[in-house]
C-alpha atoms as a PDB file:
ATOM      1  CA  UNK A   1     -25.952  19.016-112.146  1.00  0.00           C
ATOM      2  CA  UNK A   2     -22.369  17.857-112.822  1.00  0.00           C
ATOM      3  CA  UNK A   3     -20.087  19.581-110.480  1.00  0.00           C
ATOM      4  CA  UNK A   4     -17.739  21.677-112.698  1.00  0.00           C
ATOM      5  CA  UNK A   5     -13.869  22.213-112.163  1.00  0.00           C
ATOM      6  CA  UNK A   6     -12.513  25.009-110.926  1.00  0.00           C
ATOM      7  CA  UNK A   7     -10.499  26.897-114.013  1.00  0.00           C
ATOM      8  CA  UNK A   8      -6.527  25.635-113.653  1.00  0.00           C
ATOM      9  CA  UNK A   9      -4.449  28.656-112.229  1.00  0.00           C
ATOM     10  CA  UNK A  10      -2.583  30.426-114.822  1.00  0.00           C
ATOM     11  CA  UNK A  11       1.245  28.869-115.382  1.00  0.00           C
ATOM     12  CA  UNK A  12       3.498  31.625-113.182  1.00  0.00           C
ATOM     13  CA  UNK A  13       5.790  32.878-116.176  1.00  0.00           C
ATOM     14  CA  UNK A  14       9.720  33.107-115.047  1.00  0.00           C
ATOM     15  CA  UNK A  15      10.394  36.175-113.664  1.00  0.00           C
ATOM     16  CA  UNK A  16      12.753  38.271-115.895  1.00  0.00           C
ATOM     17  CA  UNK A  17      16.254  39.030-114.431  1.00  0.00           C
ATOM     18  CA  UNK A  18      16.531  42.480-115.935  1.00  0.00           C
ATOM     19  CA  UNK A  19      20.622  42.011-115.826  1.00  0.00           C
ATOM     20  CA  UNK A  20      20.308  38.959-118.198  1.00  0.00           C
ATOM     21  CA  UNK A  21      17.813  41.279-120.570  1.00  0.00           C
ATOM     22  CA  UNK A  22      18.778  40.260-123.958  1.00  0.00           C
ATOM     23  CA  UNK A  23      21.226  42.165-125.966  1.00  0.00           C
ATOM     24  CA  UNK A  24      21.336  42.957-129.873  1.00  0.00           C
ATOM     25  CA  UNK A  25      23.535  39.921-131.388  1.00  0.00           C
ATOM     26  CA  UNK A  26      26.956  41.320-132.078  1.00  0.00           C
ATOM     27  CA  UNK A  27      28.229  41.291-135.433  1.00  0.00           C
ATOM     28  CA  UNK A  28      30.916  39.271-136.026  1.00  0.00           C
ATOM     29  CA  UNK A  29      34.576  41.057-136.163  1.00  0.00           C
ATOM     30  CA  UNK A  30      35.436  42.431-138.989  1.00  0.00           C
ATOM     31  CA  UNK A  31      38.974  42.496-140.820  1.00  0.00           C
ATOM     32  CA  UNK A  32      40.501  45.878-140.670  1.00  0.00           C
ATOM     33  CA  UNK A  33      40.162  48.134-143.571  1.00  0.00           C
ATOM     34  CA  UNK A  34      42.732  47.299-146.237  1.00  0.00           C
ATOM     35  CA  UNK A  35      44.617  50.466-146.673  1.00  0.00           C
ATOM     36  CA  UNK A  36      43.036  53.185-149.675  1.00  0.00           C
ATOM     37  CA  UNK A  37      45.071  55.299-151.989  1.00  0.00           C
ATOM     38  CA  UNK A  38      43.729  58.099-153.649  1.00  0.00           C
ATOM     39  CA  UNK A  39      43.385  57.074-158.041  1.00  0.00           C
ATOM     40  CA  UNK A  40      45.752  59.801-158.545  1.00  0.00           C
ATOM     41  CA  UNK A  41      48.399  58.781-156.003  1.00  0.00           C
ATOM     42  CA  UNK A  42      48.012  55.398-157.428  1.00  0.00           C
ATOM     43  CA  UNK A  43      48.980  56.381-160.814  1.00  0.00           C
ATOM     44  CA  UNK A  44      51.842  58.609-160.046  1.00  0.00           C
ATOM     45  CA  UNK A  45      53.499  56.231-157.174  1.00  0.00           C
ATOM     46  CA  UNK A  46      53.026  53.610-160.331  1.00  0.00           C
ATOM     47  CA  UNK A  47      56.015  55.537-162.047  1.00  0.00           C
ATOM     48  CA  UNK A  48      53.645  56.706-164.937  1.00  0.00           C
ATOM     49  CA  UNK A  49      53.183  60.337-163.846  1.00  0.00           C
ATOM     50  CA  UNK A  50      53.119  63.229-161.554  1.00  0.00           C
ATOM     51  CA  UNK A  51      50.329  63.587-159.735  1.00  0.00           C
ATOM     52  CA  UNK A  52      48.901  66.530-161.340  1.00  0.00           C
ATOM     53  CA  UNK A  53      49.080  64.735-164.811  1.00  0.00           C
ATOM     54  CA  UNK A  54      47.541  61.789-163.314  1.00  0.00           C
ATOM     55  CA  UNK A  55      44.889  64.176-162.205  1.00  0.00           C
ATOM     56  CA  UNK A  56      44.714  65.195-166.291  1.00  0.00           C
ATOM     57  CA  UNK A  57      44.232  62.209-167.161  1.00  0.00           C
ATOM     58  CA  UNK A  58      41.674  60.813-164.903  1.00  0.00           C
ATOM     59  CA  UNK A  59      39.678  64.266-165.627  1.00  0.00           C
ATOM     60  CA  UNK A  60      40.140  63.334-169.632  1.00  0.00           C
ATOM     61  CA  UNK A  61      38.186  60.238-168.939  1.00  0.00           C
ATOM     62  CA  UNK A  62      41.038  58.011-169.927  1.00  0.00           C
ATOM     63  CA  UNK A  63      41.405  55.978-166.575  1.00  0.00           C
ATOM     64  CA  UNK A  64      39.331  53.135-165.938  1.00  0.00           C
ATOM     65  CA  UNK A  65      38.723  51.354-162.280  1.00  0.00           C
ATOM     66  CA  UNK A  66      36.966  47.859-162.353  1.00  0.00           C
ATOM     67  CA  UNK A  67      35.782  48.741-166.203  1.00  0.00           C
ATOM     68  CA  UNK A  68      33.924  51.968-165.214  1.00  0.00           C
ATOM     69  CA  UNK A  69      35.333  55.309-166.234  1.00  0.00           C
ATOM     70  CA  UNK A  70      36.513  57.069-162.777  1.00  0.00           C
ATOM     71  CA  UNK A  71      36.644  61.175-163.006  1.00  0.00           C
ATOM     72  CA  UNK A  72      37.517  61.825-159.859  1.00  0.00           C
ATOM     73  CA  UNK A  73      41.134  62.041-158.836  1.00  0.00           C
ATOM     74  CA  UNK A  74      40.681  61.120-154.768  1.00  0.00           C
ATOM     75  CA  UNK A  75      38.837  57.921-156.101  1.00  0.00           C
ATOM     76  CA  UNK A  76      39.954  55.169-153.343  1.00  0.00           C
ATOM     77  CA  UNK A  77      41.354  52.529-154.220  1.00  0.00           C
ATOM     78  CA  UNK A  78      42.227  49.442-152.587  1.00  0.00           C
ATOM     79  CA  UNK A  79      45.745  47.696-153.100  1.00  0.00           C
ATOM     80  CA  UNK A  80      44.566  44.413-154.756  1.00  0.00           C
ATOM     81  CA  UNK A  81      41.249  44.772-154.929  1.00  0.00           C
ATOM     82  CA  UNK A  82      40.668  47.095-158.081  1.00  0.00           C
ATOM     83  CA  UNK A  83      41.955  46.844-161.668  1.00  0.00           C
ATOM     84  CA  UNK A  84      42.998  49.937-163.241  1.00  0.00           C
ATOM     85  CA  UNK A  85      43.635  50.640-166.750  1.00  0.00           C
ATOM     86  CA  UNK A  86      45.478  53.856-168.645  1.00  0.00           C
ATOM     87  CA  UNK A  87      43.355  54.096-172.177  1.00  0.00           C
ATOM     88  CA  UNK A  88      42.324  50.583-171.859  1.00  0.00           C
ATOM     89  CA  UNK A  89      46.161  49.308-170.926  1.00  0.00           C
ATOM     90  CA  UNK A  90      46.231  47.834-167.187  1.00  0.00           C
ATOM     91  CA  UNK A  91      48.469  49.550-164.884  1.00  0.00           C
ATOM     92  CA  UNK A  92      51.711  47.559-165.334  1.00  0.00           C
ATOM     93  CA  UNK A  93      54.740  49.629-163.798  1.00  0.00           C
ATOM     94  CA  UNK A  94      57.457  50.936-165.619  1.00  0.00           C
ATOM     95  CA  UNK A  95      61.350  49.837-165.926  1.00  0.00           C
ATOM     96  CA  UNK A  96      62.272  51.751-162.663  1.00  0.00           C
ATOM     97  CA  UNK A  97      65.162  54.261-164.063  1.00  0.00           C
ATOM     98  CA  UNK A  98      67.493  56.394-162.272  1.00  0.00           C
ATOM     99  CA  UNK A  99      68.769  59.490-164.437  1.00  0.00           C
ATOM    100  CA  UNK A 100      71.951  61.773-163.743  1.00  0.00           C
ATOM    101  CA  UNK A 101      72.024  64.941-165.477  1.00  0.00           C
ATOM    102  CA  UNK A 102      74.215  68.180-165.690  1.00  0.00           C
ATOM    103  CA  UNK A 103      71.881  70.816-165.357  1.00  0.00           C
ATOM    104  CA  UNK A 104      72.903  73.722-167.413  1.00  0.00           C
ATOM    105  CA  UNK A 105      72.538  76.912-165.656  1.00  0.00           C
ATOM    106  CA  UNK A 106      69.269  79.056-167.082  1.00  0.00           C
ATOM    107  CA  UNK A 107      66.491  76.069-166.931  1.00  0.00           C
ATOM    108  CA  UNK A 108      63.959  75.755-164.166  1.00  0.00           C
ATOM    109  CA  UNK A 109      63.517  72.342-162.316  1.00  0.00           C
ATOM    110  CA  UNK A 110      59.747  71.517-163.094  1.00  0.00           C
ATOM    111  CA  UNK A 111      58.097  70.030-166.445  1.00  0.00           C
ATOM    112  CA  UNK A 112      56.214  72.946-166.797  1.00  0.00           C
ATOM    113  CA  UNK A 113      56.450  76.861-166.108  1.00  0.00           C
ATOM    114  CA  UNK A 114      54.061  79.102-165.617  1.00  0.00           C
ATOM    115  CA  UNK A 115      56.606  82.090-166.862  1.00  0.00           C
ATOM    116  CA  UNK A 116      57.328  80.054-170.276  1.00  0.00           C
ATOM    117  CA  UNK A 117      60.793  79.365-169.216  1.00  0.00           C
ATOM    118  CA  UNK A 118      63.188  76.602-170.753  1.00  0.00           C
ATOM    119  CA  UNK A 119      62.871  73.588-167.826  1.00  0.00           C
ATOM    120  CA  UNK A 120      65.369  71.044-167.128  1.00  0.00           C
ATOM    121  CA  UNK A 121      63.183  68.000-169.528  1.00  0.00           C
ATOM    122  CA  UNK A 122      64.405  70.192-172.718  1.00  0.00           C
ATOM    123  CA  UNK A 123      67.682  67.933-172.232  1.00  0.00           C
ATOM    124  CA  UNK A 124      65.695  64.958-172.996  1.00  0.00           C
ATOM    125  CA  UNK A 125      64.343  66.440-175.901  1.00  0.00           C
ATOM    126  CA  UNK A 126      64.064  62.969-178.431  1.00  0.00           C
ATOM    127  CA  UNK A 127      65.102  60.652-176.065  1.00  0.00           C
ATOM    128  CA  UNK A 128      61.926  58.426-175.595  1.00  0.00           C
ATOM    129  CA  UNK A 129      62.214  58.704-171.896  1.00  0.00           C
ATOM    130  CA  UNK A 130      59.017  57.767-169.390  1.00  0.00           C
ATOM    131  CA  UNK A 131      57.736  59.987-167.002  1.00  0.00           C
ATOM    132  CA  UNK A 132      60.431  60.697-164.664  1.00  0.00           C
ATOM    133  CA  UNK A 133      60.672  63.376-161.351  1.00  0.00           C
ATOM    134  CA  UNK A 134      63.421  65.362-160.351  1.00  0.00           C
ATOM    135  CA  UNK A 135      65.175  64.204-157.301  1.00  0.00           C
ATOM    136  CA  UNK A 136      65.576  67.243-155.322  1.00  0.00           C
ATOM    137  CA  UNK A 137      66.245  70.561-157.279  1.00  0.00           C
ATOM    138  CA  UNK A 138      68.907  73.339-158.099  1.00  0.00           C
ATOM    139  CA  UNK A 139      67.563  76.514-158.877  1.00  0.00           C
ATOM    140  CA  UNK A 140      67.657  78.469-162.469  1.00  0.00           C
ATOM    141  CA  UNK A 141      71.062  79.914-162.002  1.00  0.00           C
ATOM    142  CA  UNK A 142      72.252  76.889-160.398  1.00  0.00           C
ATOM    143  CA  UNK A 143      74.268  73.989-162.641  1.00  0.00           C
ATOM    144  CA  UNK A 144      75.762  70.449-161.712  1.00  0.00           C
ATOM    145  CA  UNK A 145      74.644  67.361-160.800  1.00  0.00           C
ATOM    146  CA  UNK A 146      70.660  66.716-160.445  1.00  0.00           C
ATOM    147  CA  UNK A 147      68.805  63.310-160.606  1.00  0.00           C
ATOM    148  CA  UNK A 148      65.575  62.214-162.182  1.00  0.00           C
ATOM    149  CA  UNK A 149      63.518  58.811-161.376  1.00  0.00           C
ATOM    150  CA  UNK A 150      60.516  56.830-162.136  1.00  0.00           C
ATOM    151  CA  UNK A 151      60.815  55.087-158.481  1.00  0.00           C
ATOM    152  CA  UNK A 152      59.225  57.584-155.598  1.00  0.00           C
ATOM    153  CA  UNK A 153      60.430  55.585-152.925  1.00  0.00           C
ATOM    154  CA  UNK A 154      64.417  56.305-153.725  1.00  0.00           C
ATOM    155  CA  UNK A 155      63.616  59.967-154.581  1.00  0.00           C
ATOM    156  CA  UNK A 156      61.511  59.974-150.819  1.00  0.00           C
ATOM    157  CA  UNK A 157      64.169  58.285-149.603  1.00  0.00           C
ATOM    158  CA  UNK A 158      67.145  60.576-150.820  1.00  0.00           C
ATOM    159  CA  UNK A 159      65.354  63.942-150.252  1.00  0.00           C
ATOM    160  CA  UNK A 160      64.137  62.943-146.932  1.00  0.00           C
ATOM    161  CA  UNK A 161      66.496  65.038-144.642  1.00  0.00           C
ATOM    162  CA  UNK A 162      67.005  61.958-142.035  1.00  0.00           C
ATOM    163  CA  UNK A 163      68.099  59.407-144.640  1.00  0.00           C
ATOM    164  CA  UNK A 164      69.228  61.694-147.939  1.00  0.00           C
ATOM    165  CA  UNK A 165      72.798  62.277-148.252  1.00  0.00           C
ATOM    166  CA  UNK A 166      75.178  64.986-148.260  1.00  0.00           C
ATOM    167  CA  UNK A 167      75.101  67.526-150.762  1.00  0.00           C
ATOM    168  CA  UNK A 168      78.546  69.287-152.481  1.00  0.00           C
ATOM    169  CA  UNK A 169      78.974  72.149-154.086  1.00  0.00           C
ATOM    170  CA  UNK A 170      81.645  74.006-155.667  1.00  0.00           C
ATOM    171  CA  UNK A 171      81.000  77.957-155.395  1.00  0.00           C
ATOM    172  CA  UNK A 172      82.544  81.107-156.963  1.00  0.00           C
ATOM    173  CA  UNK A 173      82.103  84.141-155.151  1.00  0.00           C
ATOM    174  CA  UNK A 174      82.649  87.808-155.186  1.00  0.00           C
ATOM    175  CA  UNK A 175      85.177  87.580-151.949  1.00  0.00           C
ATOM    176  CA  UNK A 176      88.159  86.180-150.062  1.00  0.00           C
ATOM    177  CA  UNK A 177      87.180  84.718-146.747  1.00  0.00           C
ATOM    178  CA  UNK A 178      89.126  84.334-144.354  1.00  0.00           C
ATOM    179  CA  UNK A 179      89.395  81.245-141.414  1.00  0.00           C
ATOM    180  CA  UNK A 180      86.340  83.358-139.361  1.00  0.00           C
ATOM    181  CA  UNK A 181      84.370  83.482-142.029  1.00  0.00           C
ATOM    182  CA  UNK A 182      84.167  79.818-143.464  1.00  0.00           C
ATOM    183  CA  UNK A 183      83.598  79.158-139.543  1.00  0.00           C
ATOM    184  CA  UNK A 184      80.586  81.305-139.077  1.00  0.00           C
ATOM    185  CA  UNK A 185      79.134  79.388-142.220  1.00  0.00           C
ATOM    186  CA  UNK A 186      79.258  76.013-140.360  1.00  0.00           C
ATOM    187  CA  UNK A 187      78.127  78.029-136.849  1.00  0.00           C
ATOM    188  CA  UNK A 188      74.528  79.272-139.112  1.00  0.00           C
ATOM    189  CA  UNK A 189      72.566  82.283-139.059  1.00  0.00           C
ATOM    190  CA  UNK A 190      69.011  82.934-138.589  1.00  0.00           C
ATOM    191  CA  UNK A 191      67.591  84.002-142.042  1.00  0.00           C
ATOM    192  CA  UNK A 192      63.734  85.150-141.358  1.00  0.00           C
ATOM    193  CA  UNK A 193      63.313  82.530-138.595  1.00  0.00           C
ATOM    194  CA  UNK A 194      64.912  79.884-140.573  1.00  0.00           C
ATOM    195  CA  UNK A 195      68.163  78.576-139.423  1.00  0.00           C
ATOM    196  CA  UNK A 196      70.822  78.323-142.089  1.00  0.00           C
ATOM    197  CA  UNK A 197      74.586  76.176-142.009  1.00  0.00           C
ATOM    198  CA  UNK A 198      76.593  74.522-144.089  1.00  0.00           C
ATOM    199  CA  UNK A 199      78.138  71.009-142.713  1.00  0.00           C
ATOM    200  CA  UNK A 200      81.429  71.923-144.011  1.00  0.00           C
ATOM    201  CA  UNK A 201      83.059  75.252-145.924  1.00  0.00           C
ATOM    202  CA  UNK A 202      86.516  75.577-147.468  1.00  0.00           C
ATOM    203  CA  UNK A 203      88.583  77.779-149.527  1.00  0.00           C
ATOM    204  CA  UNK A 204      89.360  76.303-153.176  1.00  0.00           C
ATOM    205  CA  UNK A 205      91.003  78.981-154.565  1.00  0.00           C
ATOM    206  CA  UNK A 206      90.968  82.527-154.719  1.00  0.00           C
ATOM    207  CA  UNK A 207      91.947  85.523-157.048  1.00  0.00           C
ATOM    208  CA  UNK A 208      92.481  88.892-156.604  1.00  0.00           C
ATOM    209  CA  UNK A 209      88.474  90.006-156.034  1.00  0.00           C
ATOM    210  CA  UNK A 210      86.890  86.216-156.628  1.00  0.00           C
ATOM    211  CA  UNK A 211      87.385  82.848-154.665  1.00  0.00           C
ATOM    212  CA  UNK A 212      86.269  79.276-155.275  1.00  0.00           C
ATOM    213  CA  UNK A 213      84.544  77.144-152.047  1.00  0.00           C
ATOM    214  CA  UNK A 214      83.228  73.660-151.846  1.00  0.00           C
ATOM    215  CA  UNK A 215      80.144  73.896-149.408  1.00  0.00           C
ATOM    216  CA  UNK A 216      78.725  70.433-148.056  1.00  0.00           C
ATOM    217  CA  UNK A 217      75.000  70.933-147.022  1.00  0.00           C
ATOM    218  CA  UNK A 218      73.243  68.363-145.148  1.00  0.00           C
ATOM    219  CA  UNK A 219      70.142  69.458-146.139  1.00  0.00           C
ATOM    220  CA  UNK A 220      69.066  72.001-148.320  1.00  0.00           C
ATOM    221  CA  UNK A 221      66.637  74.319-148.130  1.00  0.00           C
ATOM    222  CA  UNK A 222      65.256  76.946-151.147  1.00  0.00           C
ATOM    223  CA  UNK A 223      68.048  78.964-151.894  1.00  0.00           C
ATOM    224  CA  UNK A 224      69.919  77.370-148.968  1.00  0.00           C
ATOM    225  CA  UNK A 225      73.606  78.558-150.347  1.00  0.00           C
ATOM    226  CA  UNK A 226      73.347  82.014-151.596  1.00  0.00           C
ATOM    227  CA  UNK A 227      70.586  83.184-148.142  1.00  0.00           C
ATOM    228  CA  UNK A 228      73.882  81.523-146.068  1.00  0.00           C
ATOM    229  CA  UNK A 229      76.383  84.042-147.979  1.00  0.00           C
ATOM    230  CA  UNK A 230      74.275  86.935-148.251  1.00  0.00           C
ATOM    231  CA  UNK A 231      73.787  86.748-144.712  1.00  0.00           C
ATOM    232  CA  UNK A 232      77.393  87.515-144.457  1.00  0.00           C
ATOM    233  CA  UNK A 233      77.531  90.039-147.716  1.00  0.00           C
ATOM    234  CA  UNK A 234      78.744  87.835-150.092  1.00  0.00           C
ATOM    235  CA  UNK A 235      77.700  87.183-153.317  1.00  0.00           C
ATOM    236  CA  UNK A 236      77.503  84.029-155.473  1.00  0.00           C
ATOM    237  CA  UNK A 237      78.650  84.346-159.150  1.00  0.00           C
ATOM    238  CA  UNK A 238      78.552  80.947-159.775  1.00  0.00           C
ATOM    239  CA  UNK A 239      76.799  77.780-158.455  1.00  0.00           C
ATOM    240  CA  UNK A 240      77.916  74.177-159.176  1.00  0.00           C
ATOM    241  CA  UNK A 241      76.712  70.930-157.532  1.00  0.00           C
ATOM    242  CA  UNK A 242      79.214  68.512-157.706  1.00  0.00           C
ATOM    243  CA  UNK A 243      78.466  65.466-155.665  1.00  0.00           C
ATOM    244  CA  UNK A 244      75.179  63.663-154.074  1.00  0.00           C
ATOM    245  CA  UNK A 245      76.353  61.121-151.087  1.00  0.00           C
ATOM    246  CA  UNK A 246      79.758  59.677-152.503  1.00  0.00           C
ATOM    247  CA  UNK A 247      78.289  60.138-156.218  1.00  0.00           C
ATOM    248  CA  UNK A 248      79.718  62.265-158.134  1.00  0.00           C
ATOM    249  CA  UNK A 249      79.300  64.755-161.345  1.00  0.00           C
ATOM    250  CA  UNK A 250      82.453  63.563-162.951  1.00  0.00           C
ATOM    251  CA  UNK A 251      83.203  64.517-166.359  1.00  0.00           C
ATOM    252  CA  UNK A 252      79.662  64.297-167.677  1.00  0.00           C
ATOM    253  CA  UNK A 253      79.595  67.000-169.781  1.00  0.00           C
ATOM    254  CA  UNK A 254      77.130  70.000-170.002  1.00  0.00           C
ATOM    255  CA  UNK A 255      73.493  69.146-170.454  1.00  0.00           C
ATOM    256  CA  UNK A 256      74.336  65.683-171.160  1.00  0.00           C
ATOM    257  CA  UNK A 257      72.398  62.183-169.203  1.00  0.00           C
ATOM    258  CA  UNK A 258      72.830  59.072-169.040  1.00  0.00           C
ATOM    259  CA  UNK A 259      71.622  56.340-166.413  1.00  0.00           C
ATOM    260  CA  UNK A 260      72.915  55.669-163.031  1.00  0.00           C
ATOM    261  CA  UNK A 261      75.523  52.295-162.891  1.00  0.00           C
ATOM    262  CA  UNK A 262      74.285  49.531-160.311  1.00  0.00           C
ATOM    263  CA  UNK A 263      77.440  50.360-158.039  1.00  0.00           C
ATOM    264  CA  UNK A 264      76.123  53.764-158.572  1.00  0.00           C
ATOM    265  CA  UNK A 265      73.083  53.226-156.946  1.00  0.00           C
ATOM    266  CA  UNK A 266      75.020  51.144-154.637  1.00  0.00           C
ATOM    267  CA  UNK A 267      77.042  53.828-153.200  1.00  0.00           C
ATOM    268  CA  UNK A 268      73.735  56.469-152.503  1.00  0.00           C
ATOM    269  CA  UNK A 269      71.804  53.203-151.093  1.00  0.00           C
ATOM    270  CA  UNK A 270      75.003  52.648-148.589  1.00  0.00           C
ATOM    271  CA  UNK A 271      74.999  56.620-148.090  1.00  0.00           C
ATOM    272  CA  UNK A 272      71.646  56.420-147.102  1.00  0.00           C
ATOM    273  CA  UNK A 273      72.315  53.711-144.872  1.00  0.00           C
ATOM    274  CA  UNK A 274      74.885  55.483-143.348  1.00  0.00           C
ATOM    275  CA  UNK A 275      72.433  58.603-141.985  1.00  0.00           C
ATOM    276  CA  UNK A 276      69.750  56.024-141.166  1.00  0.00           C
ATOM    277  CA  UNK A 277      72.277  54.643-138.958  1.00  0.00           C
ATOM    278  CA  UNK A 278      73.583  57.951-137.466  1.00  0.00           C
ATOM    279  CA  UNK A 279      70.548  58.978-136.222  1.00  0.00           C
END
């Protein structure tokens, strides 16, 4: 009989080491997100629109992202990345323009009113103007100086309260004041727990009943002016802005426009500056 072998021994298998146990294979990194902008947002910071009429449009079906008709205004988009079109025209930005106007006293600052109320865009009634935003605002019964762009980065800049400049307004009221009084106006009051001053407050002119002040604000809030009087009984007859920064109203004549002069723009840039600086 033919001696058999003994079956081999099994090959010992390596031991695992359970801290080397193998791991899912990481992913490689990833570049960050690129930033994403609402379609609407897009549209408006374009110069085109406001938002809500950006939000018309895209609801109208007339926007366009990547050649696909986009109906929602939160869309994202990605700077770069997407091509949007406005009724089949890509989204080139407008001629960045920078409007003065005298507001007449009697129109609302907004392109449309609920009430049916003449607004402040009657004045450019025929002029062929694009979209453009107020810069800031004066009230209905306020007049004077008010500015309108295409550009939202100036207007943020300017109405942002720790880089816009002074405001300056020239005020009739039903009252003489005397030295105390103009004081208390720079010292503030608290008007329903919001705190109310003017930078600086001095007598014009007066009458018999009426005087005339110029009132600098800093930064102004809804009604800033004629809560800060009433406060102290004193009624406004008459409300004029006269100067933004070291621009001012000049002689541009009631309800009249015309566009901003690069030295202009110059001298609210270096106004500007001038807070960003300060603070």
């Amino acid at each position: 009989m033919r001696n058999r072998r003994p079956p081999a021994a099994p090959t010992a298998r390596p031991r695992r080491d359970p801290r080397r146990a193998s791991a899912p294979a990481r992913p490689a990194a990833q570049p960050s997100d690129a930033p994403r902008h609402g379609l609407a947002r897009v549209l408006s910071k374009a110069g085109l629109c406001s938002r809500t009429e950006a939000a018309r449009w895209i609801g109208e079906g007339r926007v366009t992202v990547d050649g696909r008709t986009i109906n929602n205004p939160e869309f994202p988009i990605i700077d770069g990345r997407h091509v949007v079109r406005v009724d089949g025209q890509p989204l080139d930005a407008p001629r960045r323009l920078h409007i003065v106007l005298n507001k007449p006293r009697g129109l609302v600052t907004t392109a449309q009113d609920e009430q049916g109320r003449d607004t402040v865009y009657r004045c450019f009634d025929g002029a062929g103007l694009p979209w453009l935003a107020p810069v800031g605002r004066l009230d209905k019964a306020s007049e004077g100086l008010l500015l309108f762009s295409n550009d939202p980065q100036w207007a943020a800049r300017l109405t942002d309260p720790s880089t816009g400049p002074d405001k300056t307004y020239h005020v009739q009221i039903d009252a003489i004041p005397d030295a105390a009084q103009l004081a208390a106006l720079c010292s503030g009051v608290d008007d329903d727990g919001e705190f109310l001053r003017a930078r600086q407050a001095r007598l014009l002119r007066s009458g018999d009943k009426t005087a005339w002040l110029e009132v600098v604000l800093e930064e102004g809030r809804n009604r800033h002016i004629r809560r800060l009087l009433a406060a102290f009984d004193i009624n406004v007859l008459r409300l004029v802005r006269v100067g933004i920064g070291r621009l001012p109203l000049g002689t541009l004549a009631k309800g009249a426009w015309r566009e901003l002069e690069p030295h202009e723009l110059d001298l609210l840039t270096a106004t500007a500056d001038v807070a960003v600086a300060g603070t």
